[in-house]
PDB file of N, CA and C in Angstrom:
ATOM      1  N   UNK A   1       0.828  -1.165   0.000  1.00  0.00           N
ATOM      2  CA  UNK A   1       0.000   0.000   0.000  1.00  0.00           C
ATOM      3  C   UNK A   1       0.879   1.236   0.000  1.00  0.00           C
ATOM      4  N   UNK A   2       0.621   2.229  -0.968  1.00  0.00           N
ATOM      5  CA  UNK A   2       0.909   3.627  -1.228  1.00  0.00           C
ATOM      6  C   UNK A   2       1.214   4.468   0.033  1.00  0.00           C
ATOM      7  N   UNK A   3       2.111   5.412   0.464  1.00  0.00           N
ATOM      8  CA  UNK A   3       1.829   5.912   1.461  1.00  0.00           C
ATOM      9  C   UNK A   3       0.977   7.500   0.428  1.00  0.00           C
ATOM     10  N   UNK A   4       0.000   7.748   1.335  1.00  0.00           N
ATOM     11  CA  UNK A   4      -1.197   9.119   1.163  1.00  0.00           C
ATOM     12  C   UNK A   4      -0.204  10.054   0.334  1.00  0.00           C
ATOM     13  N   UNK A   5       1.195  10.807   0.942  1.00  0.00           N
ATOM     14  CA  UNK A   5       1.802  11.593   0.319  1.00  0.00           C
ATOM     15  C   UNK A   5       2.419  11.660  -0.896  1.00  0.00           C
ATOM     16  N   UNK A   6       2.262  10.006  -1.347  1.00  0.00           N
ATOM     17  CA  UNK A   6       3.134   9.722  -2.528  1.00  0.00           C
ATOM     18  C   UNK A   6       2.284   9.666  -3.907  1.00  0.00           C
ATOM     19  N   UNK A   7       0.841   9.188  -3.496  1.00  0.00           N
ATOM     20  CA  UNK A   7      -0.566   9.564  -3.896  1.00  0.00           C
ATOM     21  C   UNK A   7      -0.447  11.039  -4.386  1.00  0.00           C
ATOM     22  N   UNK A   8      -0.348  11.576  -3.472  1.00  0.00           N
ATOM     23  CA  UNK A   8      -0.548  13.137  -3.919  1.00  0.00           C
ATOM     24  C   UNK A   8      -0.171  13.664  -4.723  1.00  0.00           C
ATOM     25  N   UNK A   9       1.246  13.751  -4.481  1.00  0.00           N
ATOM     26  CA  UNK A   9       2.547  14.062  -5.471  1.00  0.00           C
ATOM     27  C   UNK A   9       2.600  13.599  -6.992  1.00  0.00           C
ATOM     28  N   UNK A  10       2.284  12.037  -7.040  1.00  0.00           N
ATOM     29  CA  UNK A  10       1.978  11.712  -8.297  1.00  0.00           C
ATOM     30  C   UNK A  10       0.549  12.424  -9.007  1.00  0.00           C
ATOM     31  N   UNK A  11      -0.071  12.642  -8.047  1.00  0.00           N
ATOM     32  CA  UNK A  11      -1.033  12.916  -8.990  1.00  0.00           C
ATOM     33  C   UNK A  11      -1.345  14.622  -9.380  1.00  0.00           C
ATOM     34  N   UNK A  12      -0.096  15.417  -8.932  1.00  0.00           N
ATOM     35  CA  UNK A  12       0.333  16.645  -9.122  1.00  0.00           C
ATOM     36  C   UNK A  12       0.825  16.637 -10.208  1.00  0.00           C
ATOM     37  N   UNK A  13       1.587  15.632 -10.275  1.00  0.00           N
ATOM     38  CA  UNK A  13       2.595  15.411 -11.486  1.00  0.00           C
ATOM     39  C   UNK A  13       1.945  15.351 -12.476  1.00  0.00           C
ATOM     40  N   UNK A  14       0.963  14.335 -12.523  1.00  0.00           N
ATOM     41  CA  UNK A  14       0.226  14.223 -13.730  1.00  0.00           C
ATOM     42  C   UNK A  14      -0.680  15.079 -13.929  1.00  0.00           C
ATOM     43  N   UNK A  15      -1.242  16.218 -13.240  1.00  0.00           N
ATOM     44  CA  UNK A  15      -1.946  17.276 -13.829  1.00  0.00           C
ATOM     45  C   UNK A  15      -0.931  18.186 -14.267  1.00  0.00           C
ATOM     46  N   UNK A  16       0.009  18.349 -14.094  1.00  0.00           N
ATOM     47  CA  UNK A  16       1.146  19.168 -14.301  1.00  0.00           C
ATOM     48  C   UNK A  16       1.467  19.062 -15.565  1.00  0.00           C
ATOM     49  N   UNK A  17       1.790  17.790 -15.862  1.00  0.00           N
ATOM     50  CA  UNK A  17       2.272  17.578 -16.978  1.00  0.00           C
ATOM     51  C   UNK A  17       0.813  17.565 -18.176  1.00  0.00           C
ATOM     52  N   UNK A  18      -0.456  17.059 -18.013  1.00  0.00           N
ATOM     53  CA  UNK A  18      -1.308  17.100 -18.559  1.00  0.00           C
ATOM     54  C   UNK A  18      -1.276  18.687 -19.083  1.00  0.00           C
ATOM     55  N   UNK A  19      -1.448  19.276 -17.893  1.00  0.00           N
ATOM     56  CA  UNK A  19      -1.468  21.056 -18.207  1.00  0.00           C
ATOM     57  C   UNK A  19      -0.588  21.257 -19.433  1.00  0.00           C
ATOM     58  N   UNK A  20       0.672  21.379 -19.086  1.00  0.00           N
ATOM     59  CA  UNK A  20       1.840  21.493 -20.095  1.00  0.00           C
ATOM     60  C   UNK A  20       1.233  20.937 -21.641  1.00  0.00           C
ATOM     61  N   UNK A  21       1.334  19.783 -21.566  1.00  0.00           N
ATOM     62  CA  UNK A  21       1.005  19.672 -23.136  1.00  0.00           C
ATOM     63  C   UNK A  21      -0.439  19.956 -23.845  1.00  0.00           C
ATOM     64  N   UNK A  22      -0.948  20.542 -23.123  1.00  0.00           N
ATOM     65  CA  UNK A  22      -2.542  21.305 -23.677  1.00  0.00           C
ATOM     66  C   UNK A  22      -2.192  22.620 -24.041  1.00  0.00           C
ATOM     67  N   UNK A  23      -1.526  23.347 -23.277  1.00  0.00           N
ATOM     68  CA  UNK A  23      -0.124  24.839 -23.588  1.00  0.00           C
ATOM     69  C   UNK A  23       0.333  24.627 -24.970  1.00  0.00           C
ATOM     70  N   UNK A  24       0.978  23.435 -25.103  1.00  0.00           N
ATOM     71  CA  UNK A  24       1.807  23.185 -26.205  1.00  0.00           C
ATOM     72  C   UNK A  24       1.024  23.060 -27.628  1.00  0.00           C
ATOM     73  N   UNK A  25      -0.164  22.807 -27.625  1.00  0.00           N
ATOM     74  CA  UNK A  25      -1.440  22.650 -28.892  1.00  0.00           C
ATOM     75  C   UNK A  25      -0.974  23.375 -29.861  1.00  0.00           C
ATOM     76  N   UNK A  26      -1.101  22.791 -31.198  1.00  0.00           N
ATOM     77  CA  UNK A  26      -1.364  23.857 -32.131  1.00  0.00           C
ATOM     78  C   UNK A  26      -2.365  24.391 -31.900  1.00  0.00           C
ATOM     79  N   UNK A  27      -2.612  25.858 -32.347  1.00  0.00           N
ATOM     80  CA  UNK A  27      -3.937  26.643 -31.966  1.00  0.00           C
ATOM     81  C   UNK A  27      -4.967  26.338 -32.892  1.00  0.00           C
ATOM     82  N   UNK A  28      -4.520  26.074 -33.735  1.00  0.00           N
ATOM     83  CA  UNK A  28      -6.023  25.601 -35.083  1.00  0.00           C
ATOM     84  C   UNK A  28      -5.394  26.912 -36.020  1.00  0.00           C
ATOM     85  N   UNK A  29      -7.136  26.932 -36.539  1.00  0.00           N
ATOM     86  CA  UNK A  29      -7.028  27.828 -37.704  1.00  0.00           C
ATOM     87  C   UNK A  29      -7.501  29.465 -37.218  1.00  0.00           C
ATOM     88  N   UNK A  30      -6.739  29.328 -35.618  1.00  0.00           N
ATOM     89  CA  UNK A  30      -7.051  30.504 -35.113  1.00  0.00           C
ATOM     90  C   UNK A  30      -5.437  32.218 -35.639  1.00  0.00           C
ATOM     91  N   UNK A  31      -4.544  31.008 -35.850  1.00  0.00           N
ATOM     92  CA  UNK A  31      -3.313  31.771 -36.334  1.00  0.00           C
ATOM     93  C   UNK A  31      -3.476  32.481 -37.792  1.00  0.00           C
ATOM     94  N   UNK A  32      -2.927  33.250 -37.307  1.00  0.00           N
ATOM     95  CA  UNK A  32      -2.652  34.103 -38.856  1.00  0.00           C
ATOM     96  C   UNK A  32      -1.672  33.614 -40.005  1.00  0.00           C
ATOM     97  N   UNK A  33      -2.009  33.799 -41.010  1.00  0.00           N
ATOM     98  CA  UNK A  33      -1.255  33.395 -41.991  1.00  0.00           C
ATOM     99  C   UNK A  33      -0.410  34.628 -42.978  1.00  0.00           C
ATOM    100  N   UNK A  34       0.826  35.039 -43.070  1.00  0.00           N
ATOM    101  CA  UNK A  34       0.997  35.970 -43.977  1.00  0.00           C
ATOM    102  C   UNK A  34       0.681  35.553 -45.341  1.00  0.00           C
ATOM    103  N   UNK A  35       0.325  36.675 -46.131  1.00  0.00           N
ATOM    104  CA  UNK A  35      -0.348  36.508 -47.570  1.00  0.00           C
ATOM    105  C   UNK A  35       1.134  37.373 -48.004  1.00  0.00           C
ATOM    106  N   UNK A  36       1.669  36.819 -49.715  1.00  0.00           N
ATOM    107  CA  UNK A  36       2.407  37.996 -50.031  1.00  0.00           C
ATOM    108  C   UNK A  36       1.135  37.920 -51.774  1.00  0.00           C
ATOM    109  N   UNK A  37       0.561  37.823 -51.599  1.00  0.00           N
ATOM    110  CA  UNK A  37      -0.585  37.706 -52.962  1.00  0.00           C
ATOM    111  C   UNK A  37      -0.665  39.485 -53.244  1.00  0.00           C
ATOM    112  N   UNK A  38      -0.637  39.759 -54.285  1.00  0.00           N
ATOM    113  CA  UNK A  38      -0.810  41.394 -54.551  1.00  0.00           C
ATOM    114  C   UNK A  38      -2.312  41.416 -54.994  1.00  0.00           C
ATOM    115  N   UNK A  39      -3.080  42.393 -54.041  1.00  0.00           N
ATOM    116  CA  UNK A  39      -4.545  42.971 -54.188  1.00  0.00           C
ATOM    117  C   UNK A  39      -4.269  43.561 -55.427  1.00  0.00           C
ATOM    118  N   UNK A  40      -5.769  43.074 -56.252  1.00  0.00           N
ATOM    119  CA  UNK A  40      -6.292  42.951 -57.690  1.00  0.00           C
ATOM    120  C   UNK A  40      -6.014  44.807 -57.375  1.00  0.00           C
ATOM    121  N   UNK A  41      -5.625  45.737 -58.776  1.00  0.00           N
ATOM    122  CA  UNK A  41      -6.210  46.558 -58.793  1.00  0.00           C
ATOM    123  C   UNK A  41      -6.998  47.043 -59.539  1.00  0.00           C
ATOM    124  N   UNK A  42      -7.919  48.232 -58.559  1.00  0.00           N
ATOM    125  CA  UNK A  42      -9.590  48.971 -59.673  1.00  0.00           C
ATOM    126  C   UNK A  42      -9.402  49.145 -60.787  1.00  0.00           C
ATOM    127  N   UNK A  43     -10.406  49.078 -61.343  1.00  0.00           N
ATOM    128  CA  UNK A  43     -10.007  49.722 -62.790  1.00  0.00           C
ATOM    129  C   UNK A  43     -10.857  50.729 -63.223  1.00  0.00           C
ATOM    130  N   UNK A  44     -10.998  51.417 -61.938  1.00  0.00           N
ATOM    131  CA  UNK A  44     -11.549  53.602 -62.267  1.00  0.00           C
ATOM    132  C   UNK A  44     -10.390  54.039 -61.116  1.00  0.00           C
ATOM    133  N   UNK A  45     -11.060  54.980 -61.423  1.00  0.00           N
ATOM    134  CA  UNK A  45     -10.048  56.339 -60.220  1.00  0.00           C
ATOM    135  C   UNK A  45     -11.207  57.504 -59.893  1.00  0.00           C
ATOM    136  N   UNK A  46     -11.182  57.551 -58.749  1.00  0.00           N
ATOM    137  CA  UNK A  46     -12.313  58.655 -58.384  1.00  0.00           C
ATOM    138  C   UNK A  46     -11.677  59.876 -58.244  1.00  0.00           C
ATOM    139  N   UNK A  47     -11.677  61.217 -58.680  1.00  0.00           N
ATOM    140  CA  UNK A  47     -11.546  62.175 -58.277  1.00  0.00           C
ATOM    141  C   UNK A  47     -12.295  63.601 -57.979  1.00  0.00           C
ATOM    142  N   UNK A  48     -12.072  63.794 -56.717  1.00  0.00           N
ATOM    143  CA  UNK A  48     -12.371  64.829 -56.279  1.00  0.00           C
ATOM    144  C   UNK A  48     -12.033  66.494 -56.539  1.00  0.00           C
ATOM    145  N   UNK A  49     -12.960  67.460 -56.661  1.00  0.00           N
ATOM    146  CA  UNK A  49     -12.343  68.896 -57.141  1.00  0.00           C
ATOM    147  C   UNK A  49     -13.828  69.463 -55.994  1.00  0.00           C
ATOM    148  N   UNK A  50     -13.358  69.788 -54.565  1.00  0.00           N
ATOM    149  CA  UNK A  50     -14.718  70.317 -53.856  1.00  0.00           C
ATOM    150  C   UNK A  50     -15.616  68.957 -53.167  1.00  0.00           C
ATOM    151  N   UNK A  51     -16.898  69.756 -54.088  1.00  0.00           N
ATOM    152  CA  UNK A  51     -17.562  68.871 -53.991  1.00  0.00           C
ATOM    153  C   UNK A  51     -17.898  68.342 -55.016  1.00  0.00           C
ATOM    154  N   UNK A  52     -17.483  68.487 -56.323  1.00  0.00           N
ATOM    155  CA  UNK A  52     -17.591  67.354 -57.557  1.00  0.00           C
ATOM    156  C   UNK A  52     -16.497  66.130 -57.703  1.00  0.00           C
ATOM    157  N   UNK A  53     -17.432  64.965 -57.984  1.00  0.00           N
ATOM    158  CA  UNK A  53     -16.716  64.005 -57.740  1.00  0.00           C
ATOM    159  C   UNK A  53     -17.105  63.060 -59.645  1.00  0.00           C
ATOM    160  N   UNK A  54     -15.492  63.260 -59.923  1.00  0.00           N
ATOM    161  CA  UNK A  54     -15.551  62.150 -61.258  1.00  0.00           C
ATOM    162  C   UNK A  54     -14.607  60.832 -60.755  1.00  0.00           C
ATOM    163  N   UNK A  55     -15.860  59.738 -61.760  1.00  0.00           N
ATOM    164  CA  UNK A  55     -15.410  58.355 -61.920  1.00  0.00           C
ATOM    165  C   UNK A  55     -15.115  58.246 -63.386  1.00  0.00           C
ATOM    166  N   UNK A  56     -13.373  57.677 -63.172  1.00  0.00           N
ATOM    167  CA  UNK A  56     -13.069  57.100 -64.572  1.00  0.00           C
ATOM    168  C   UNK A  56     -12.475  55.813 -64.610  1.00  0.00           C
ATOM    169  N   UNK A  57     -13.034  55.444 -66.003  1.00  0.00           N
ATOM    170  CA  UNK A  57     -12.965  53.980 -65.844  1.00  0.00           C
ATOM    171  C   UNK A  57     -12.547  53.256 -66.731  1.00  0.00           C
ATOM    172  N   UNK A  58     -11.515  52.007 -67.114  1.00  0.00           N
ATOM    173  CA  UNK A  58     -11.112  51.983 -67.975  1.00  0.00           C
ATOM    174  C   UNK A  58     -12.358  51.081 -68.880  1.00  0.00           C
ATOM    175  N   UNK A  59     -13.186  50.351 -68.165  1.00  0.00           N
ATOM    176  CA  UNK A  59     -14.585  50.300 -68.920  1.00  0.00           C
ATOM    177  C   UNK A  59     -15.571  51.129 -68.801  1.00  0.00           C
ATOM    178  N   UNK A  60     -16.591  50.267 -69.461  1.00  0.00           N
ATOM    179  CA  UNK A  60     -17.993  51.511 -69.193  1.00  0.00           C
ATOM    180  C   UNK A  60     -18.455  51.223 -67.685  1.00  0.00           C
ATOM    181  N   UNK A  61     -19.241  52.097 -67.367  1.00  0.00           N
ATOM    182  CA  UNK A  61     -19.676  51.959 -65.656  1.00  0.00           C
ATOM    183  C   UNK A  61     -21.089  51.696 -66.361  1.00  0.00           C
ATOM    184  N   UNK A  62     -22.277  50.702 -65.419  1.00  0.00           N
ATOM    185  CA  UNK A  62     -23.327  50.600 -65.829  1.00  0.00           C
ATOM    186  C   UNK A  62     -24.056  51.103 -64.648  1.00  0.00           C
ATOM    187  N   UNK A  63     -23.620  51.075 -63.532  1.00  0.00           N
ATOM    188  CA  UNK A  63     -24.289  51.811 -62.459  1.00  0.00           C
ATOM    189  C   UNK A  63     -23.994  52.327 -61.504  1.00  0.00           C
ATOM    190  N   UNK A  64     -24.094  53.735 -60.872  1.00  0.00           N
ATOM    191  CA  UNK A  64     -23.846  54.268 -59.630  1.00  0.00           C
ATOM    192  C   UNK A  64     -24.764  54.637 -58.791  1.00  0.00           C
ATOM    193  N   UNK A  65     -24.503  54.444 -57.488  1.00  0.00           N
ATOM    194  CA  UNK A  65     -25.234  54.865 -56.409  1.00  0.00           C
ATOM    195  C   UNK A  65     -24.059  55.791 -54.899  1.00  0.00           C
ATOM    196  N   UNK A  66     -24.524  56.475 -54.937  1.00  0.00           N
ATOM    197  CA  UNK A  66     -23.947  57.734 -53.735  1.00  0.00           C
ATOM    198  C   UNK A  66     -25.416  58.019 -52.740  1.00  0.00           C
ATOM    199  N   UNK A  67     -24.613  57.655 -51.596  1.00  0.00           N
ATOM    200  CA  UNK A  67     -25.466  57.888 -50.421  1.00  0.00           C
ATOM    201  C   UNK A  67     -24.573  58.720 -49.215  1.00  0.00           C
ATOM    202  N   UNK A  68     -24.860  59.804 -48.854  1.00  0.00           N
ATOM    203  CA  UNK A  68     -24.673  60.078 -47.545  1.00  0.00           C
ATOM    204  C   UNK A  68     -24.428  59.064 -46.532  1.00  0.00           C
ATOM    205  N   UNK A  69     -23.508  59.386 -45.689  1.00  0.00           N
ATOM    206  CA  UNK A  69     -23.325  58.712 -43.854  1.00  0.00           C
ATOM    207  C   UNK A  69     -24.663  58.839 -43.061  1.00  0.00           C
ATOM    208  N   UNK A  70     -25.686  59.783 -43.670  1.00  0.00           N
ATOM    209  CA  UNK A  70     -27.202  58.902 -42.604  1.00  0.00           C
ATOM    210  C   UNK A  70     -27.857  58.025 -43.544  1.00  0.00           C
ATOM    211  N   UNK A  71     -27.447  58.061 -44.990  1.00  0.00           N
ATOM    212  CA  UNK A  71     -28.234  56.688 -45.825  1.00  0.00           C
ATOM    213  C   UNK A  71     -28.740  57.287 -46.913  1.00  0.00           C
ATOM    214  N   UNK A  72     -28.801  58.840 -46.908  1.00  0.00           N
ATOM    215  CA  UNK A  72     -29.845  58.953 -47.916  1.00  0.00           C
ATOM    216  C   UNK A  72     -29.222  59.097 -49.342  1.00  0.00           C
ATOM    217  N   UNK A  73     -29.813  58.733 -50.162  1.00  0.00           N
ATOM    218  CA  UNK A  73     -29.471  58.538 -51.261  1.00  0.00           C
ATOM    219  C   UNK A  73     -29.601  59.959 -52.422  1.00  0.00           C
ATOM    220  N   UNK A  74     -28.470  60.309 -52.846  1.00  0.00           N
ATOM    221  CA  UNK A  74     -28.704  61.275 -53.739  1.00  0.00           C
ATOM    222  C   UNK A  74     -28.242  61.571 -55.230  1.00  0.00           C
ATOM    223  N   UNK A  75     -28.065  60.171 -55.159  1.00  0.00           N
ATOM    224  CA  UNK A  75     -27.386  59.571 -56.728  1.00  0.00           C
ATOM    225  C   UNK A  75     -27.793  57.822 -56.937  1.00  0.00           C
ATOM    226  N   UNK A  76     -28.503  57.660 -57.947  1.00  0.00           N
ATOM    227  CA  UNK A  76     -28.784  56.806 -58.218  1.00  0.00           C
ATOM    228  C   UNK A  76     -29.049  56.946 -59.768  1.00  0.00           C
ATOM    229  N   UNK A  77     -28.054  56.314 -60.724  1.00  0.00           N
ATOM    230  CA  UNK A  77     -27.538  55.933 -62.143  1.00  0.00           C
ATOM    231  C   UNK A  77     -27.754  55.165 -62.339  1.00  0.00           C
ATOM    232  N   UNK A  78     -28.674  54.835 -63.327  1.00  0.00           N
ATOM    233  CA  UNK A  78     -28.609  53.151 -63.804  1.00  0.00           C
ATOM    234  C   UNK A  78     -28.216  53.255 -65.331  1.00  0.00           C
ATOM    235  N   UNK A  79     -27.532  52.342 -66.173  1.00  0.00           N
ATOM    236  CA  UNK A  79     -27.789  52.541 -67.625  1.00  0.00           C
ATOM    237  C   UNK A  79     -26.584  53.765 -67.900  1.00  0.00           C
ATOM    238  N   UNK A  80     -25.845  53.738 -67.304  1.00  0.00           N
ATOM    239  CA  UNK A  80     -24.867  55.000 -67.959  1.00  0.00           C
ATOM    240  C   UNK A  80     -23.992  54.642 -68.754  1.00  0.00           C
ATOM    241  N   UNK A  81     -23.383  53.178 -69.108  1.00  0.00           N
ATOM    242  CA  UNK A  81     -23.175  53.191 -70.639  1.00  0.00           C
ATOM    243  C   UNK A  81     -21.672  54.359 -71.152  1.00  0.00           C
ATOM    244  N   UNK A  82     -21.009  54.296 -69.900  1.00  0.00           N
ATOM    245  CA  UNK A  82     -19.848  55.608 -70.357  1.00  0.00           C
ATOM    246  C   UNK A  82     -18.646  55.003 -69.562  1.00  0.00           C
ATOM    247  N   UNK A  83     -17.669  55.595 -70.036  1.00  0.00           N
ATOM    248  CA  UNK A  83     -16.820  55.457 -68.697  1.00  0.00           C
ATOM    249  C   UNK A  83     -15.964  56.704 -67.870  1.00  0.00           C
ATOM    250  N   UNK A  84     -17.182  57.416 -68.147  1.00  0.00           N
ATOM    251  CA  UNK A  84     -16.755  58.366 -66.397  1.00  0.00           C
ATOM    252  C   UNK A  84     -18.061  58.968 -66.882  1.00  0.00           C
ATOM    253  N   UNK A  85     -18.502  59.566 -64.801  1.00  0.00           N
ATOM    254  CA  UNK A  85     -19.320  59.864 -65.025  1.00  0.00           C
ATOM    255  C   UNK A  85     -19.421  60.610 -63.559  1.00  0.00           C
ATOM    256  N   UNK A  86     -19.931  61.920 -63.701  1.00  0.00           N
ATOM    257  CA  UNK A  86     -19.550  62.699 -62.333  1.00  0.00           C
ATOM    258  C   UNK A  86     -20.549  63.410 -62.150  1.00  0.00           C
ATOM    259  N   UNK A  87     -21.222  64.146 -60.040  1.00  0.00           N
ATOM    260  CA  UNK A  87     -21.788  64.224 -59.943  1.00  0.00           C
ATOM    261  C   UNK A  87     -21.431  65.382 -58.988  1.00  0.00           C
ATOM    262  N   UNK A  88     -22.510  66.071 -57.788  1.00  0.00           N
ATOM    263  CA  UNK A  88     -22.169  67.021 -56.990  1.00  0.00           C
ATOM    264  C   UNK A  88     -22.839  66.495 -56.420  1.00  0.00           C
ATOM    265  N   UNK A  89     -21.804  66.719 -54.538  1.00  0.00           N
ATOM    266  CA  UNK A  89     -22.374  66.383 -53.205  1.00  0.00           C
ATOM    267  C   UNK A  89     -23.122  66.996 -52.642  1.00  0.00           C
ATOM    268  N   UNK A  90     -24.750  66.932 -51.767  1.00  0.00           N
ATOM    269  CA  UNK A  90     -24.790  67.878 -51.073  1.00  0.00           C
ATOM    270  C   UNK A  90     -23.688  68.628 -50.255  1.00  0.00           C
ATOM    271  N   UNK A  91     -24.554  70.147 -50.025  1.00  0.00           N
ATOM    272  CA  UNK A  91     -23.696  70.779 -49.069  1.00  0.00           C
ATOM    273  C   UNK A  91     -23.024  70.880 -47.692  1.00  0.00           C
ATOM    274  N   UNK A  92     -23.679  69.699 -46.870  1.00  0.00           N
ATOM    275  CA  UNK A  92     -23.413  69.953 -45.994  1.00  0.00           C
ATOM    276  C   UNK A  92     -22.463  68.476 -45.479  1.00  0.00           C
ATOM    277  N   UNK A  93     -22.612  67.931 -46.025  1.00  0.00           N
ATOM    278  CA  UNK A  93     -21.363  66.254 -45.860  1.00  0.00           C
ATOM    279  C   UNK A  93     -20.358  66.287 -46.017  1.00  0.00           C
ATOM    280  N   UNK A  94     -19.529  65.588 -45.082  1.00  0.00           N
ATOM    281  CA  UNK A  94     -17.988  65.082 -45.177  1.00  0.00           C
ATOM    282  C   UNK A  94     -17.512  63.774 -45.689  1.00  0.00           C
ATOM    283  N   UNK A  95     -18.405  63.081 -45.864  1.00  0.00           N
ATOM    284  CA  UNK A  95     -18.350  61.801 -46.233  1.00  0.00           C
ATOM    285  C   UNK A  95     -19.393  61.289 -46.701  1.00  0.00           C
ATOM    286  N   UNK A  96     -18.768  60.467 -48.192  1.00  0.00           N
ATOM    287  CA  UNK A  96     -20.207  59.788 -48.681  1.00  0.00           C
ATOM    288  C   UNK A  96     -19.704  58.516 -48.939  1.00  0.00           C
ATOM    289  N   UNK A  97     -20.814  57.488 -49.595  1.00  0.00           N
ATOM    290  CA  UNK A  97     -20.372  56.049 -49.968  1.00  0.00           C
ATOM    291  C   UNK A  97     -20.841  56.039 -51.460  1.00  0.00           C
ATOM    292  N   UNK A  98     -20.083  55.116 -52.141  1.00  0.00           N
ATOM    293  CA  UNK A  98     -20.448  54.949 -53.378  1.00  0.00           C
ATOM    294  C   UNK A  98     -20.623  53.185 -54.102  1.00  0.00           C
ATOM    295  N   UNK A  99     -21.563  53.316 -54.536  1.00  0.00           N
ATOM    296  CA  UNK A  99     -21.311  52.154 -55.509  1.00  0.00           C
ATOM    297  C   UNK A  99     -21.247  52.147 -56.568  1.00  0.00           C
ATOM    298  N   UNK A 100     -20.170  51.146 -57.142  1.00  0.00           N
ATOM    299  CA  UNK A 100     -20.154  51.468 -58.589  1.00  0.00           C
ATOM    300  C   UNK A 100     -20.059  50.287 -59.123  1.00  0.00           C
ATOM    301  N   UNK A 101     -21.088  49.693 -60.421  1.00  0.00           N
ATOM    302  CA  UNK A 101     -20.934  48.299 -61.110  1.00  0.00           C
ATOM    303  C   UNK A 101     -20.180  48.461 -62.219  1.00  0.00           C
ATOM    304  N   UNK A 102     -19.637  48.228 -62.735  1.00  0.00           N
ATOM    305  CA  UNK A 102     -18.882  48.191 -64.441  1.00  0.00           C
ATOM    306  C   UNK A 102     -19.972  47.066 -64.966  1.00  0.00           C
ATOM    307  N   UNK A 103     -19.446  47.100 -66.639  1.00  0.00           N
ATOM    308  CA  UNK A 103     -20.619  46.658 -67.681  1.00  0.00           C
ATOM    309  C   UNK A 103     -20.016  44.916 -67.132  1.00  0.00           C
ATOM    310  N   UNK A 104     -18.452  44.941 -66.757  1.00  0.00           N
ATOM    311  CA  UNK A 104     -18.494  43.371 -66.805  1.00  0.00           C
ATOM    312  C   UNK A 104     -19.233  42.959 -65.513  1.00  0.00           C
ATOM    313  N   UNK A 105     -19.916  43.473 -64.990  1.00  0.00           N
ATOM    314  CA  UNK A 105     -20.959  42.930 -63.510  1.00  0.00           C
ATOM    315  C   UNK A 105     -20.454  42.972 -62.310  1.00  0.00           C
ATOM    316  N   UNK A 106     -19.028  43.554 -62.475  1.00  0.00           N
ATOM    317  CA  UNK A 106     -18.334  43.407 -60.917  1.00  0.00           C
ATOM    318  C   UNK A 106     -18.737  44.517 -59.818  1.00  0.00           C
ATOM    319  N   UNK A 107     -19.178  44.733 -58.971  1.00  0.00           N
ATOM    320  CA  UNK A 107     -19.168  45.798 -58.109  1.00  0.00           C
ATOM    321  C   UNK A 107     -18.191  46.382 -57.102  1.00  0.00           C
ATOM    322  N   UNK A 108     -17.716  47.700 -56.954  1.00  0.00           N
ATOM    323  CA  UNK A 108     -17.162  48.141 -56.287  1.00  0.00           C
ATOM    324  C   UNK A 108     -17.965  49.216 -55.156  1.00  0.00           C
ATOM    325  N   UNK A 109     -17.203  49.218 -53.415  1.00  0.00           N
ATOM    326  CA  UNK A 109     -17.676  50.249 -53.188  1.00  0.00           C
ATOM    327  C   UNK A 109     -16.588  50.763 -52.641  1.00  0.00           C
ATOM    328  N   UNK A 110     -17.363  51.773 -52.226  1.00  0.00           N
ATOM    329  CA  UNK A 110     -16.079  53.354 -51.572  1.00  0.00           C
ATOM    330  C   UNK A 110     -16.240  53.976 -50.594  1.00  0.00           C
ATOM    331  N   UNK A 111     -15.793  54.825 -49.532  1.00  0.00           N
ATOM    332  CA  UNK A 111     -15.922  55.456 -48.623  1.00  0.00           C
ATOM    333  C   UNK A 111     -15.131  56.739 -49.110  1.00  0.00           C
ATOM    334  N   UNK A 112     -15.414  58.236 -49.400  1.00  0.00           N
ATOM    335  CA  UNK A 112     -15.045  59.021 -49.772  1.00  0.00           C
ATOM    336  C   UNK A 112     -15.561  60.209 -48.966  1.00  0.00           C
ATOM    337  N   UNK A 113     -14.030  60.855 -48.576  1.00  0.00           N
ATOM    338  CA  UNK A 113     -13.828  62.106 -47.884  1.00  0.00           C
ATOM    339  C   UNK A 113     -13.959  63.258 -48.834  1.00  0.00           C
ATOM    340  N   UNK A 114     -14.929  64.267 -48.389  1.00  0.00           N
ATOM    341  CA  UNK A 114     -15.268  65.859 -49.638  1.00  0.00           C
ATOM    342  C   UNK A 114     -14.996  66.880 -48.535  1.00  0.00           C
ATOM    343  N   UNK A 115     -14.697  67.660 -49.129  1.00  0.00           N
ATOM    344  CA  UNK A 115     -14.625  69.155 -48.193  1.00  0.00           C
ATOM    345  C   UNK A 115     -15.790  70.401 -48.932  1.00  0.00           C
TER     346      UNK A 115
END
């Protein structure tokens, strides 16, 4: 028979060591992975002069939409068939959002700073 203290000890040991190699886990698919892949680039360029804002594109654009930061909408293009195509912000915004489809169906959007 065991003496009580030797009981103990072993069985310190073995949570001890249990502990340890649960520490040691791979984490899963919680780690990050570096990417060196180069992000596709747009194929318009938005520019700003104020508050007029042109889209150019190296295709045609088939649709835009510009909404204000509370939602409201004050551009909505369908069918434009060009490739640029420009508009004026209300007066009183610092920021608007945009969407823009090209004729090949892809959509882009934007977050754009106006003064």
């Amino acid at each position: 028979m065991t003496c009580p203290a030797i009981r103990k000890i072993m069985a310190m040991a073995a949570i001890t060591l249990f502990a340890n190699l649960s520490f040691a886990q791979d984490p899963g698919p919680k780690t990050r992975t570096i990417t060196t892949e180069k992000k596709e680039s747009k194929p318009y360029r938005i520019l700003t002069n104020g508050k007029k804002i042109t889209i150019q594109s190296s295709k045609d654009i088939n649709y835009v939409i510009a909404w204000t930061a509370s939602g409201h909408r004050f551009v909505e293009q369908t069918d434009v068939e060009a490739p640029s195509f420009y508009f004026t912000v209300p007066a009183n915004e610092k920021f608007i959002f945009m969407m823009i489809e090209l004729k090949m169906g892809k959509r882009y959007t934007e977050k754009i700073g106006v003064q």
